[in-house]
PDB file of N, CA and C in Angstrom:
ATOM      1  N   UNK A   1     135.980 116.464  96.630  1.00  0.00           N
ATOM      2  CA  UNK A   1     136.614 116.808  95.385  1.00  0.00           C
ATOM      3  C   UNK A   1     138.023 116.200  95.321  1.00  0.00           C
ATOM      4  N   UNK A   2     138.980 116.059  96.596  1.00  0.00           N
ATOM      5  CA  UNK A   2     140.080 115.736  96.226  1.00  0.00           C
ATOM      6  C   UNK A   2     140.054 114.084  96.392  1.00  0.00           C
ATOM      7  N   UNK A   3     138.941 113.295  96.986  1.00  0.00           N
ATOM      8  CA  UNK A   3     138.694 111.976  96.480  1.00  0.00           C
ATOM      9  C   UNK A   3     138.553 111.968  95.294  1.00  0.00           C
ATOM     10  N   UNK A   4     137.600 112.453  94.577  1.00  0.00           N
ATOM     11  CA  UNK A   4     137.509 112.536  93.119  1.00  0.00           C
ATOM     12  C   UNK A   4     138.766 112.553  92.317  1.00  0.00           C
ATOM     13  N   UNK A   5     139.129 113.274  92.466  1.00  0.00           N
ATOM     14  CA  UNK A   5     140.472 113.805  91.471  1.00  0.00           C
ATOM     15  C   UNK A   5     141.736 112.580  91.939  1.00  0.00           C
ATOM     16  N   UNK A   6     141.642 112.096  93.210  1.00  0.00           N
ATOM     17  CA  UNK A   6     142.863 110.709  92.948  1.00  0.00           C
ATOM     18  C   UNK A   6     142.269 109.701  92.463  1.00  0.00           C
ATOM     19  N   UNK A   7     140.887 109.574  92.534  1.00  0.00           N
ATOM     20  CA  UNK A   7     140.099 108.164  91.774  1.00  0.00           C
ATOM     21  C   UNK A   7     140.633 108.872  90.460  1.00  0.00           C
ATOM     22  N   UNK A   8     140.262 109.311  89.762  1.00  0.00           N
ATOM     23  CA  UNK A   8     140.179 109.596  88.533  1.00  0.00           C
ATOM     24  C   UNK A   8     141.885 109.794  87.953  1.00  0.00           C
ATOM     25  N   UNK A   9     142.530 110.504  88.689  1.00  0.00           N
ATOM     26  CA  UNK A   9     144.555 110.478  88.192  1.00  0.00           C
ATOM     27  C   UNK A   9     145.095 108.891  88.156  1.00  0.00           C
ATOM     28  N   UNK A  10     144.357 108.157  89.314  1.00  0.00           N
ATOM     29  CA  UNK A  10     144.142 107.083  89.751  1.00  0.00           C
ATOM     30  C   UNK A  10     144.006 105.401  87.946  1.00  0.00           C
ATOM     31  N   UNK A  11     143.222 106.285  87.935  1.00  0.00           N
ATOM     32  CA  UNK A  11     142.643 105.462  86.565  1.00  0.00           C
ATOM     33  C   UNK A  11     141.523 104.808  86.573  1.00  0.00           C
ATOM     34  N   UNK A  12     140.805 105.396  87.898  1.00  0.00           N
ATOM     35  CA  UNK A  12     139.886 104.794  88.777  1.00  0.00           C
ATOM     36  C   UNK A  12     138.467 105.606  88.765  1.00  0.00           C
ATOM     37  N   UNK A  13     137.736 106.428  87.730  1.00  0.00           N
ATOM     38  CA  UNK A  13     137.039 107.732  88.452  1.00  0.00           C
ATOM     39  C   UNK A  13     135.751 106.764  89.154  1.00  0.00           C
ATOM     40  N   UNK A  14     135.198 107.277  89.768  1.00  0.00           N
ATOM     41  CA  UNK A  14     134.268 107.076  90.665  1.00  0.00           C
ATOM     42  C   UNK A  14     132.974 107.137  89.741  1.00  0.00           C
ATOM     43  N   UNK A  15     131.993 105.864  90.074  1.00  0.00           N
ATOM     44  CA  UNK A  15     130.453 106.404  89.356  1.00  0.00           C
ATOM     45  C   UNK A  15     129.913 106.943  89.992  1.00  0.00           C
ATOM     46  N   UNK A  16     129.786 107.009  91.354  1.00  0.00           N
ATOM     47  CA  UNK A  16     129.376 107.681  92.639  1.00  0.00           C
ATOM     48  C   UNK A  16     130.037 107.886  93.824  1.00  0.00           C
ATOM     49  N   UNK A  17     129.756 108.995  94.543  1.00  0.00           N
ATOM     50  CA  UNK A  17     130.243 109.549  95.610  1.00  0.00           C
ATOM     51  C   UNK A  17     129.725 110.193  96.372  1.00  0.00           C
ATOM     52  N   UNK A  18     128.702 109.725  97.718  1.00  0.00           N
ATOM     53  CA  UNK A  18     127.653 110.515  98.577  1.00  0.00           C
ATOM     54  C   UNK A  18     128.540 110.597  99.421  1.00  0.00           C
ATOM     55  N   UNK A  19     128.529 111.959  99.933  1.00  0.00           N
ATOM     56  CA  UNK A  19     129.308 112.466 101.425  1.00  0.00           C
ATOM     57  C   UNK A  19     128.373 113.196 102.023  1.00  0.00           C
ATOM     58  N   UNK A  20     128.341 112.886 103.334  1.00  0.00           N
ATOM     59  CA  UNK A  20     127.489 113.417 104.270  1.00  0.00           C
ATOM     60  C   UNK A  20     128.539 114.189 105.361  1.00  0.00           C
ATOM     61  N   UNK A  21     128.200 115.136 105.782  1.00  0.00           N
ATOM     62  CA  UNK A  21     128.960 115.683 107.509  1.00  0.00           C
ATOM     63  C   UNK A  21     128.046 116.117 108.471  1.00  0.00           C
ATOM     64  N   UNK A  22     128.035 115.610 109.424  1.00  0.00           N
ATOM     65  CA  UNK A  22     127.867 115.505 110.668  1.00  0.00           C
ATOM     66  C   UNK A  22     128.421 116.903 111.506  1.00  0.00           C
ATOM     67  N   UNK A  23     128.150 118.176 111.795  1.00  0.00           N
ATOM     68  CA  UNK A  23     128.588 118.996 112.421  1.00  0.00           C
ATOM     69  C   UNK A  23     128.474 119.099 113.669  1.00  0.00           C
ATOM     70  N   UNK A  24     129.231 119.188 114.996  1.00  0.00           N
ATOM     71  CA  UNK A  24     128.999 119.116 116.021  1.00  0.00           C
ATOM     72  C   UNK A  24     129.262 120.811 116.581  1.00  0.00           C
ATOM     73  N   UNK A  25     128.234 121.315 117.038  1.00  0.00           N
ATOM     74  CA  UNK A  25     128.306 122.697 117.591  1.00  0.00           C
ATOM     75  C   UNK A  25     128.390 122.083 119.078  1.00  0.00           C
ATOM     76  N   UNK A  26     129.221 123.335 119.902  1.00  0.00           N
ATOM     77  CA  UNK A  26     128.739 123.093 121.182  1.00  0.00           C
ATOM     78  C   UNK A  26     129.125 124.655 121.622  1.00  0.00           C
ATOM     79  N   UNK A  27     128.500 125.261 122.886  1.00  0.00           N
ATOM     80  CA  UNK A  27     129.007 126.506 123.681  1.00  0.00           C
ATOM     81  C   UNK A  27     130.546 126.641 123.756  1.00  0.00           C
ATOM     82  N   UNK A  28     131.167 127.697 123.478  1.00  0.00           N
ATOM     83  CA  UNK A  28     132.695 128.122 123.384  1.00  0.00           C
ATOM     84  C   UNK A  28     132.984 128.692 124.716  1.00  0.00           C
ATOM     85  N   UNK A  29     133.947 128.431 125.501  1.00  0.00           N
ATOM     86  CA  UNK A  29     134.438 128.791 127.073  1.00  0.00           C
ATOM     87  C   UNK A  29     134.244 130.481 126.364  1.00  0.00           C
ATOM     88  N   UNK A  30     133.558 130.958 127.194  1.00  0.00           N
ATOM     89  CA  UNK A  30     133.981 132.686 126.970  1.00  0.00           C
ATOM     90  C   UNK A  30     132.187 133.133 126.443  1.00  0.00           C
ATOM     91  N   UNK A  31     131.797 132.281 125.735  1.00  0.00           N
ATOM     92  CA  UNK A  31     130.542 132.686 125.400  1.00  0.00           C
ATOM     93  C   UNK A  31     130.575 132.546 123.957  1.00  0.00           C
ATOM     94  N   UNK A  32     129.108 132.287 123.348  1.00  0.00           N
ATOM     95  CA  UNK A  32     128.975 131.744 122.097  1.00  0.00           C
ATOM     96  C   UNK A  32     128.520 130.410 121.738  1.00  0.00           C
ATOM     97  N   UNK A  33     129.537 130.332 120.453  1.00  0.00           N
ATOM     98  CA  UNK A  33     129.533 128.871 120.069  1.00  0.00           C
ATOM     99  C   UNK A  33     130.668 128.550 119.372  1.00  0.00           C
ATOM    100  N   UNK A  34     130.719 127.169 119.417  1.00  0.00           N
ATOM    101  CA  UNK A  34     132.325 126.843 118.499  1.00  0.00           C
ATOM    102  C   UNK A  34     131.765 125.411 117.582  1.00  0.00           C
ATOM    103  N   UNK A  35     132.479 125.353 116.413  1.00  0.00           N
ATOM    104  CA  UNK A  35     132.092 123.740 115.656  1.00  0.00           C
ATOM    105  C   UNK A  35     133.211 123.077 115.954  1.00  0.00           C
ATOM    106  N   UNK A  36     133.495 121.975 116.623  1.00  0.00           N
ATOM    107  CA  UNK A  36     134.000 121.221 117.606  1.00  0.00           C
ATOM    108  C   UNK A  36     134.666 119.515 116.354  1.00  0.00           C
ATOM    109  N   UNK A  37     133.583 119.268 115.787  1.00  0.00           N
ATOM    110  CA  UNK A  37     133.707 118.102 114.856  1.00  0.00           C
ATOM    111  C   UNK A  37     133.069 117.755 113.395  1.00  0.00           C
ATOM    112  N   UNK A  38     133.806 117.440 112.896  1.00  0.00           N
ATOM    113  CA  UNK A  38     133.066 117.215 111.617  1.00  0.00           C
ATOM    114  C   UNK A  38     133.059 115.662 111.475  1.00  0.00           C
ATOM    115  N   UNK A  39     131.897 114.927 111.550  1.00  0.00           N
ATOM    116  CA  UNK A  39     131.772 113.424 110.827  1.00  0.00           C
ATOM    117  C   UNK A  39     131.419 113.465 109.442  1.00  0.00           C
ATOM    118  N   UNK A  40     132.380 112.790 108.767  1.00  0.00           N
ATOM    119  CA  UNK A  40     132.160 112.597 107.353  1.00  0.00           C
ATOM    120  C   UNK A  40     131.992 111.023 107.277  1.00  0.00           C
ATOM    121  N   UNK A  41     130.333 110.945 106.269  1.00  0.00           N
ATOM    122  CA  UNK A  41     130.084 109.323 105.842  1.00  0.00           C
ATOM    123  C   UNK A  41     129.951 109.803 104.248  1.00  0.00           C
ATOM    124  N   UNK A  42     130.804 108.395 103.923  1.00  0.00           N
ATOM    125  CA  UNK A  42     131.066 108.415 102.826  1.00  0.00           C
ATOM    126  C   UNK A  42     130.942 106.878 101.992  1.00  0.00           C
ATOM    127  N   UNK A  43     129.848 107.128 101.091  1.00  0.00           N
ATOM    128  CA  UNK A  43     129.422 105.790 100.111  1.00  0.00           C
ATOM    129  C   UNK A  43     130.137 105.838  98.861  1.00  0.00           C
ATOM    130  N   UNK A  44     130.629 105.046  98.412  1.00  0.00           N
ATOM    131  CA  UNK A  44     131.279 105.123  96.850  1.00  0.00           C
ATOM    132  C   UNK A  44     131.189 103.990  96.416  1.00  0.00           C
ATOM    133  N   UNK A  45     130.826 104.388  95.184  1.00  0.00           N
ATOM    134  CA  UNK A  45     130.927 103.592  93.971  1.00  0.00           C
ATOM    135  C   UNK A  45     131.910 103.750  92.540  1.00  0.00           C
ATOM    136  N   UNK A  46     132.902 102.876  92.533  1.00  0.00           N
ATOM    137  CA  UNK A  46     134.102 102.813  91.805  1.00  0.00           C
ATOM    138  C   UNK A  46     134.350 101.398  90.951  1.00  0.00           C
ATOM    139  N   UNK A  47     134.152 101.525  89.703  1.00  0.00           N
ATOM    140  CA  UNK A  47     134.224 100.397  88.768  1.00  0.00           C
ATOM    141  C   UNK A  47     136.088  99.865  89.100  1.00  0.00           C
ATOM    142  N   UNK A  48     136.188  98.646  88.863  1.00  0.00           N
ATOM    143  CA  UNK A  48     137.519  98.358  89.156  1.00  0.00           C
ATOM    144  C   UNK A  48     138.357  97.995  90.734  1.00  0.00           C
ATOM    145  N   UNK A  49     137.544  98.684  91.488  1.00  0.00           N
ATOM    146  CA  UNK A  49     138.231  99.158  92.459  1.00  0.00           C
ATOM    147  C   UNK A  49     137.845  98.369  93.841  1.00  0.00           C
ATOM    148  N   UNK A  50     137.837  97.740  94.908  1.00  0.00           N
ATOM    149  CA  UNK A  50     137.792  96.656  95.728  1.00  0.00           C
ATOM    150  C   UNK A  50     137.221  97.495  97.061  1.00  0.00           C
ATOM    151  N   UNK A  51     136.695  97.312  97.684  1.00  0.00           N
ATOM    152  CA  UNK A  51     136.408  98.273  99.525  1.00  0.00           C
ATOM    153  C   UNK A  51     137.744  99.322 100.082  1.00  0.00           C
ATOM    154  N   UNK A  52     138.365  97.722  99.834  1.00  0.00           N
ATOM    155  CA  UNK A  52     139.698  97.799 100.722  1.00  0.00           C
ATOM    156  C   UNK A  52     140.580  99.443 100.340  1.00  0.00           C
ATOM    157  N   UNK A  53     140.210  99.059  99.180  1.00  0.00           N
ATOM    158  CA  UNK A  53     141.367 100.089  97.990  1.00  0.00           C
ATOM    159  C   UNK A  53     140.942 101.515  97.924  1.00  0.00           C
ATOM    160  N   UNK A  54     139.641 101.529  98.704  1.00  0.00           N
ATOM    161  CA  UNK A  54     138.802 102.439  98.125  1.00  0.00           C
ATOM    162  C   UNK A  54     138.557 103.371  99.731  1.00  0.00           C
ATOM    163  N   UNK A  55     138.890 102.726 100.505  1.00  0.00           N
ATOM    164  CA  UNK A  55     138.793 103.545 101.790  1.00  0.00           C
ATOM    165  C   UNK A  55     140.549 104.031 101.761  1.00  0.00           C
ATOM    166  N   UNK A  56     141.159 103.183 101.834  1.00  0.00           N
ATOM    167  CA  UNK A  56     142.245 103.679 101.750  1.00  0.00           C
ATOM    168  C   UNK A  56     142.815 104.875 100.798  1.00  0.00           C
ATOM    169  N   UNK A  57     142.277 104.957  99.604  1.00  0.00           N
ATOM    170  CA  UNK A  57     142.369 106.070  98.881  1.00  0.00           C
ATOM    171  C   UNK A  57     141.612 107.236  99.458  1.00  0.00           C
ATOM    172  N   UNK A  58     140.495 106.647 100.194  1.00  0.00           N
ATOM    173  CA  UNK A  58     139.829 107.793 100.570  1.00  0.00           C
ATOM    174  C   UNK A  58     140.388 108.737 102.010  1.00  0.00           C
ATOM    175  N   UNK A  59     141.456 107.616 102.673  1.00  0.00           N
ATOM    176  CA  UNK A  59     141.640 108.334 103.745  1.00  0.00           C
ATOM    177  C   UNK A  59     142.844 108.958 103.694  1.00  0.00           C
ATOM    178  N   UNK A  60     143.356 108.773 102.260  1.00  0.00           N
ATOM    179  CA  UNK A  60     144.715 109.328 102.029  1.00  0.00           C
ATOM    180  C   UNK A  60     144.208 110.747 101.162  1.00  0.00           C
ATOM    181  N   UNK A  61     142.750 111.226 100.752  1.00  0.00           N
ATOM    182  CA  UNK A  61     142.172 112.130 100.421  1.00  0.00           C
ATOM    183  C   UNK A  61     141.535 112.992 101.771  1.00  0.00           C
ATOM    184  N   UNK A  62     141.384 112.325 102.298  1.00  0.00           N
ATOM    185  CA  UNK A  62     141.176 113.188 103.701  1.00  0.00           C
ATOM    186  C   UNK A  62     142.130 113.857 103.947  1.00  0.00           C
ATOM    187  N   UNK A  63     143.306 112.887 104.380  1.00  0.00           N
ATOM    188  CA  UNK A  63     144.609 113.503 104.767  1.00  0.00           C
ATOM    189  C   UNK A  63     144.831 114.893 104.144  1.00  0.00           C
ATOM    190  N   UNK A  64     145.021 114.813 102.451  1.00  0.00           N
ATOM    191  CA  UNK A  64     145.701 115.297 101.741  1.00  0.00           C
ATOM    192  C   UNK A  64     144.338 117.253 101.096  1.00  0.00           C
ATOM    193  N   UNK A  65     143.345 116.935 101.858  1.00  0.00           N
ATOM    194  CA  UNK A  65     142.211 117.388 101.644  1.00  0.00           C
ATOM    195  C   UNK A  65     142.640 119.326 101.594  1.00  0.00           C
ATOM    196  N   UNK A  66     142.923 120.437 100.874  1.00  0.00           N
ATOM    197  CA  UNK A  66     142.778 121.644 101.494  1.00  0.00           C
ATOM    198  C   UNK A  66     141.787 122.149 102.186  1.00  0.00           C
ATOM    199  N   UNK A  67     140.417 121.405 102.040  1.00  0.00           N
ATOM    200  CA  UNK A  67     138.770 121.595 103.141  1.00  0.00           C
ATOM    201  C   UNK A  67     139.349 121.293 104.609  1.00  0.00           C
ATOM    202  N   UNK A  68     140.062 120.096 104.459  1.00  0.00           N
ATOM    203  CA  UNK A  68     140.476 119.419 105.968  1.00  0.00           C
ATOM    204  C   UNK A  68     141.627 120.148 106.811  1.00  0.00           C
ATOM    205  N   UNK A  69     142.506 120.186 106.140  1.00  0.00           N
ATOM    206  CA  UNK A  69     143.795 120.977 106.130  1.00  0.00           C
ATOM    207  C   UNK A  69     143.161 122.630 107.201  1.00  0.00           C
ATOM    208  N   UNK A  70     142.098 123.127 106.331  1.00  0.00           N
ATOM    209  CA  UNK A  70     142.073 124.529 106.807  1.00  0.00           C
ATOM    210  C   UNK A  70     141.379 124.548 108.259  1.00  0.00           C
ATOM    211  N   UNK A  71     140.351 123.371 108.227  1.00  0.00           N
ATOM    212  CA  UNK A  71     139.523 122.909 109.712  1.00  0.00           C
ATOM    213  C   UNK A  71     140.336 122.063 110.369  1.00  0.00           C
ATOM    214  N   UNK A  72     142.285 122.326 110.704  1.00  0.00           N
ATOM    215  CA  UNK A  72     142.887 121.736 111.292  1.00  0.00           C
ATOM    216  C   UNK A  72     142.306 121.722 112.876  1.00  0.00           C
ATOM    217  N   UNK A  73     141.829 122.628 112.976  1.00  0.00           N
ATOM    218  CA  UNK A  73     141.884 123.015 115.024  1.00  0.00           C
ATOM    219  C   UNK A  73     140.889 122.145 115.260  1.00  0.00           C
ATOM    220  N   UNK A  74     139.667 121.426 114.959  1.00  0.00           N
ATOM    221  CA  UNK A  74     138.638 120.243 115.168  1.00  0.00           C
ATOM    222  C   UNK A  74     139.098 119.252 114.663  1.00  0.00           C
ATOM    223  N   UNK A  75     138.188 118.120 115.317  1.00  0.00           N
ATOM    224  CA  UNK A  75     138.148 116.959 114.404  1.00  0.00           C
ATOM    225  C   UNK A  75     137.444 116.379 113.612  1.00  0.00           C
ATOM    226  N   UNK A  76     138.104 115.592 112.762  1.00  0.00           N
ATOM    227  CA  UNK A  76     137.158 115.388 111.310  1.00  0.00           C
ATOM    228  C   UNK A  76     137.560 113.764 111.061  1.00  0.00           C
ATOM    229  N   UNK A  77     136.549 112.972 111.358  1.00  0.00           N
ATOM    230  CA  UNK A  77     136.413 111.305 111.362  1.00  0.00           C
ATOM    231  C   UNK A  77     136.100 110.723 109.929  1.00  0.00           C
ATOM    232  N   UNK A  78     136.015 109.786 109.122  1.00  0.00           N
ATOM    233  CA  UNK A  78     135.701 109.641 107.783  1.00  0.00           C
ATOM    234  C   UNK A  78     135.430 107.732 108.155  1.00  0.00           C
ATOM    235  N   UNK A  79     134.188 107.712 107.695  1.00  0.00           N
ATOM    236  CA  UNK A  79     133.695 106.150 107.809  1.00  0.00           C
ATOM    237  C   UNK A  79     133.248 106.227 106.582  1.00  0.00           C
ATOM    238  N   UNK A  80     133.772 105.447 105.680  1.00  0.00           N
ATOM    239  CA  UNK A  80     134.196 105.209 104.245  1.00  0.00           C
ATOM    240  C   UNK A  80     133.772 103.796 103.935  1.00  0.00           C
ATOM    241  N   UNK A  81     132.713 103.989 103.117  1.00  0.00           N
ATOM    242  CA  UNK A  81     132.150 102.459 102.712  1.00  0.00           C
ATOM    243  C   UNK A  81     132.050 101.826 101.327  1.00  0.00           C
ATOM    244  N   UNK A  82     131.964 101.052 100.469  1.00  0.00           N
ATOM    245  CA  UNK A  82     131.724 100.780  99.547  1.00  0.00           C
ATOM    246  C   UNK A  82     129.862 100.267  99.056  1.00  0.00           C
ATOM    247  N   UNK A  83     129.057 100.833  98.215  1.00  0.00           N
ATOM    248  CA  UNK A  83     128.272 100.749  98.174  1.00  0.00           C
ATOM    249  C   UNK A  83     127.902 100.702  96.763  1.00  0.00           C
TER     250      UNK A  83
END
């Protein structure tokens, strides 16, 4: 969503946007379980807009993400493609 919303403030909106995540569970020291990683793949399609321009917006939407922000304590990877 917050890719969306800078394509689009942008002047840029997106015709498409598939995001996938990748969750990595593993056993938590103490007992249980913990989610450890999030992989995000991400295809977009953006009239106007070049690969280059378009990952980079996207990883400055990661950054800027409140989803990402709140799952600070893991990690969260973003392979950002143009398609």
């Amino acid at each position: 969503m917050q890719l969306s919303h800078m394509l689009a403030e942008g002047g840029t909106p997106a015709d498409k946007l598939d995001v996938r995540s990748d969750v990595t569970v593993q056993p938590a020291q103490g007992g249980g379980f913990e989610i450890t990683k999030s992989a995000l793949t991400l295809v977009g399609s953006v009239p106007d807009l070049d690969e280059a321009k378009f990952v980079e917006i996207a990883e400055k939407a990661k950054a800027s993400c409140p989803v990402s922000k709140a799952l600070g304590a893991i990690e969260i990877t973003l392979d950002a493609r143009y398609g």
